[in-house]
C-alpha atoms as a PDB file:
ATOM      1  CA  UNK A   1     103.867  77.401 107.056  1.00  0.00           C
ATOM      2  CA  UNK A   2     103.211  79.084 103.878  1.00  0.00           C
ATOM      3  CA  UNK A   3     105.859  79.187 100.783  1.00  0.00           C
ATOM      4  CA  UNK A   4     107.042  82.331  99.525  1.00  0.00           C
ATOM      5  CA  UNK A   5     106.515  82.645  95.756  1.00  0.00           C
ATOM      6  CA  UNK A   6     109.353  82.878  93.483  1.00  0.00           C
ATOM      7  CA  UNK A   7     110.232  85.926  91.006  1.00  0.00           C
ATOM      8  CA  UNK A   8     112.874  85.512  88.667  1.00  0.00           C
ATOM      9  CA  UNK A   9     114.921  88.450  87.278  1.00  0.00           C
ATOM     10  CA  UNK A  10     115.992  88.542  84.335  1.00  0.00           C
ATOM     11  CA  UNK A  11     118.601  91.205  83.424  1.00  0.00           C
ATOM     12  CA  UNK A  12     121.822  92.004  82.647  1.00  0.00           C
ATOM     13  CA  UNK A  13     124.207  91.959  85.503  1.00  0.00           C
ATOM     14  CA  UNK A  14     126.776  94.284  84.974  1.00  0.00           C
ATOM     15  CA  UNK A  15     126.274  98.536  84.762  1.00  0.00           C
ATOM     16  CA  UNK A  16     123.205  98.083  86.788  1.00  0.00           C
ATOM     17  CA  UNK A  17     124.418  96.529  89.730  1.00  0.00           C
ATOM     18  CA  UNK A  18     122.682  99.205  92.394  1.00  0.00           C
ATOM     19  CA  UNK A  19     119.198  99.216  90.552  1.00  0.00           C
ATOM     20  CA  UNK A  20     119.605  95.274  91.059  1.00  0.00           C
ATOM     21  CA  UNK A  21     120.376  95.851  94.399  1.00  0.00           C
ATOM     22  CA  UNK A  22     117.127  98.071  94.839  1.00  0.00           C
ATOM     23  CA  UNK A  23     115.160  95.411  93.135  1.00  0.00           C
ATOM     24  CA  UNK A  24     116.131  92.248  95.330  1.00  0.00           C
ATOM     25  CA  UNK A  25     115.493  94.304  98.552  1.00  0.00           C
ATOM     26  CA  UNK A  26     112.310  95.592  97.442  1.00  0.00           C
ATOM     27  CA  UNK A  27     111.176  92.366  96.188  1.00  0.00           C
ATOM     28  CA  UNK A  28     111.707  90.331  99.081  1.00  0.00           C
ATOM     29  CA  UNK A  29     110.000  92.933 101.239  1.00  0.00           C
ATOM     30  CA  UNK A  30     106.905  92.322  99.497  1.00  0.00           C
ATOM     31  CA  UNK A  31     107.571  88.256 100.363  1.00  0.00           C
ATOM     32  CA  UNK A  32     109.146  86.890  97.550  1.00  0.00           C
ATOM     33  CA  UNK A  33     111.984  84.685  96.796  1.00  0.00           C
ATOM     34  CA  UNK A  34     113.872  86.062  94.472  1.00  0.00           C
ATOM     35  CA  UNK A  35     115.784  84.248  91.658  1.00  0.00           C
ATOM     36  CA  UNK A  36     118.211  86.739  90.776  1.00  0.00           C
ATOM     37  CA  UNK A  37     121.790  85.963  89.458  1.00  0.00           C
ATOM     38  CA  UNK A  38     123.392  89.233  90.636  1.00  0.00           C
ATOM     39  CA  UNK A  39     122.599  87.977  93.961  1.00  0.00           C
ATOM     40  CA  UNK A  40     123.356  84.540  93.382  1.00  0.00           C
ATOM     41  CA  UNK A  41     120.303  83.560  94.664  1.00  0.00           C
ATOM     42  CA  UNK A  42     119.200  81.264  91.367  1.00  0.00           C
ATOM     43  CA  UNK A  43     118.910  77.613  91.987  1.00  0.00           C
ATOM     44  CA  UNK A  44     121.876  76.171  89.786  1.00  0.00           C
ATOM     45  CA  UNK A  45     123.148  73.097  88.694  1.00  0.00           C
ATOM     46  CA  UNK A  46     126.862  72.068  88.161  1.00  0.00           C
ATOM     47  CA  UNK A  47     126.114  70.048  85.408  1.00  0.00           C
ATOM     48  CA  UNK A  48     124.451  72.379  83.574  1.00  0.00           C
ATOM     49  CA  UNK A  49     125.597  75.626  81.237  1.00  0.00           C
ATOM     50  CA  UNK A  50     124.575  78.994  82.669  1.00  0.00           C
ATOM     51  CA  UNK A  51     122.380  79.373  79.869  1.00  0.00           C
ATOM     52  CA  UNK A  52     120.148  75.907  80.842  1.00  0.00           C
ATOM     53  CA  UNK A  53     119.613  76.970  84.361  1.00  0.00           C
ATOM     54  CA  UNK A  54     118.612  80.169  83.274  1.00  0.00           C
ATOM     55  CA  UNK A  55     116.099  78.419  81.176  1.00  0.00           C
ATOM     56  CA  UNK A  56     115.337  76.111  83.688  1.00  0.00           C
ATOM     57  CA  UNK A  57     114.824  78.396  86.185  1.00  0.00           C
ATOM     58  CA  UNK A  58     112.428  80.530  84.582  1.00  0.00           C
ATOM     59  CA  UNK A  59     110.220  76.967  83.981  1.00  0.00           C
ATOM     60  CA  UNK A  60     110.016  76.393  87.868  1.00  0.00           C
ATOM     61  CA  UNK A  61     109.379  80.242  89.364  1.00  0.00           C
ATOM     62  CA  UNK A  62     105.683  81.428  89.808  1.00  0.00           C
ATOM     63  CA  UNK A  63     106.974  84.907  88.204  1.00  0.00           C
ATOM     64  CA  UNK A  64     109.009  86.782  85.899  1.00  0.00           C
ATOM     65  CA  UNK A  65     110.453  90.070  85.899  1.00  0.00           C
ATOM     66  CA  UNK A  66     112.551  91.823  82.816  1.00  0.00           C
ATOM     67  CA  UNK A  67     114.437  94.273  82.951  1.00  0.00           C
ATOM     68  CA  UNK A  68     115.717  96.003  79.875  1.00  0.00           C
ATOM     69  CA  UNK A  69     117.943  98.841  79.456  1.00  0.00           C
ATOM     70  CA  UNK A  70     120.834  99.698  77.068  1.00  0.00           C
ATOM     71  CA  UNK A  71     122.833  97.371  77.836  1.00  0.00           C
ATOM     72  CA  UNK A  72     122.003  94.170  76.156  1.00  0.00           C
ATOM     73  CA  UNK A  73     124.678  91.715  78.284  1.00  0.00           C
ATOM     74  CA  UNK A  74     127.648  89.355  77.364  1.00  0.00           C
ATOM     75  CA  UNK A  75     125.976  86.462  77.178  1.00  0.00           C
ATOM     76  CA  UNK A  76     124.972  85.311  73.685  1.00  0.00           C
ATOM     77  CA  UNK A  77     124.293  81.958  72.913  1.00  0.00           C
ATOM     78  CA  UNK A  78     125.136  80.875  69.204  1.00  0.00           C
ATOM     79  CA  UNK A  79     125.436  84.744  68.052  1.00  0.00           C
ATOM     80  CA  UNK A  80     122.119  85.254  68.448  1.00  0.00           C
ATOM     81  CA  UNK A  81     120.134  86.721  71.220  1.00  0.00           C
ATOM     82  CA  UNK A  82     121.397  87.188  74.571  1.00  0.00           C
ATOM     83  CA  UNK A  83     120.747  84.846  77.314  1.00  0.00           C
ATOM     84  CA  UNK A  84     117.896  87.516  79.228  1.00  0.00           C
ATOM     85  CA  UNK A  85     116.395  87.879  75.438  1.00  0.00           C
ATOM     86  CA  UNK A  86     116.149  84.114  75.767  1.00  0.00           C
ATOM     87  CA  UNK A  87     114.749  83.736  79.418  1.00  0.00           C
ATOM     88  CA  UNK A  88     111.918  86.776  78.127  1.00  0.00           C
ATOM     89  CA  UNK A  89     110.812  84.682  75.296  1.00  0.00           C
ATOM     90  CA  UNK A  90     110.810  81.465  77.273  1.00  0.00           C
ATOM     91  CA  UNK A  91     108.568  83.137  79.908  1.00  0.00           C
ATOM     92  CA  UNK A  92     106.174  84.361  76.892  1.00  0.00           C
ATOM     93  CA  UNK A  93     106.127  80.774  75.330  1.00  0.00           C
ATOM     94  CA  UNK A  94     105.350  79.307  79.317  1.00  0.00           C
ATOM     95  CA  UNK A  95     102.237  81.999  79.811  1.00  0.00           C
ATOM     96  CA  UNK A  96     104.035  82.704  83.292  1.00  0.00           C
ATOM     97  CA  UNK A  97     102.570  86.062  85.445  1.00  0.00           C
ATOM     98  CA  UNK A  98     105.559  88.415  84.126  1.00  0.00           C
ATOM     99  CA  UNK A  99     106.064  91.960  83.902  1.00  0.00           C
ATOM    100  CA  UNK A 100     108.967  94.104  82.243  1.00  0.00           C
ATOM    101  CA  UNK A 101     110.382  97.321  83.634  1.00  0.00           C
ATOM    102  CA  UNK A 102     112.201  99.427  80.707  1.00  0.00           C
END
């Protein structure tokens, strides 16, 4: 039995919602498992902030996908970057296969 390899999208959630859509289908098409929190598909702990299993979840995928539009997203840690800015540059400093879609 072979193990599908894991993507990991990182993007905002809301205003996007049917390009998201797109994305998971296609995606798992082409045989991936697809970490995606619109979907609520991202392994998650209860005893962790949204932000650490975002962080955490980007260590333990094979790949990464951004996606950036306008729309930056809600979630800012410490009134700095948002949480997708955070998971990009985590995926940078961890050399992991990514791409980014703009």
């Amino acid at each position: 039995m072979s193990v599908k390899p894991t993507i990991f999208v990182s993007s905002t959630v809301y205003g996007i919602e049917e390009l998201l859509e797109r994305i998971y289908v296609l995606l798992s098409n082409f045989g991936y498992e697809v970490w995606m929190s619109h979907k609520g598909t991202m392994p998650v702990s209860s005893e962790k902030t949204a932000f650490e299993n975002c962080l955490e979840a980007v260590g333990k995928c094979d790949t990464f996908l951004g996606i950036i539009t306008p729309s930056y997203g809600s979630g800012i840690k410490d009134g700095d970057i948002s949480i997708t800015h955070h998971e990009i540059l985590k995926a940078i400093e961890l050399n992991k296969p990514r791409w980014m879609l703009a």
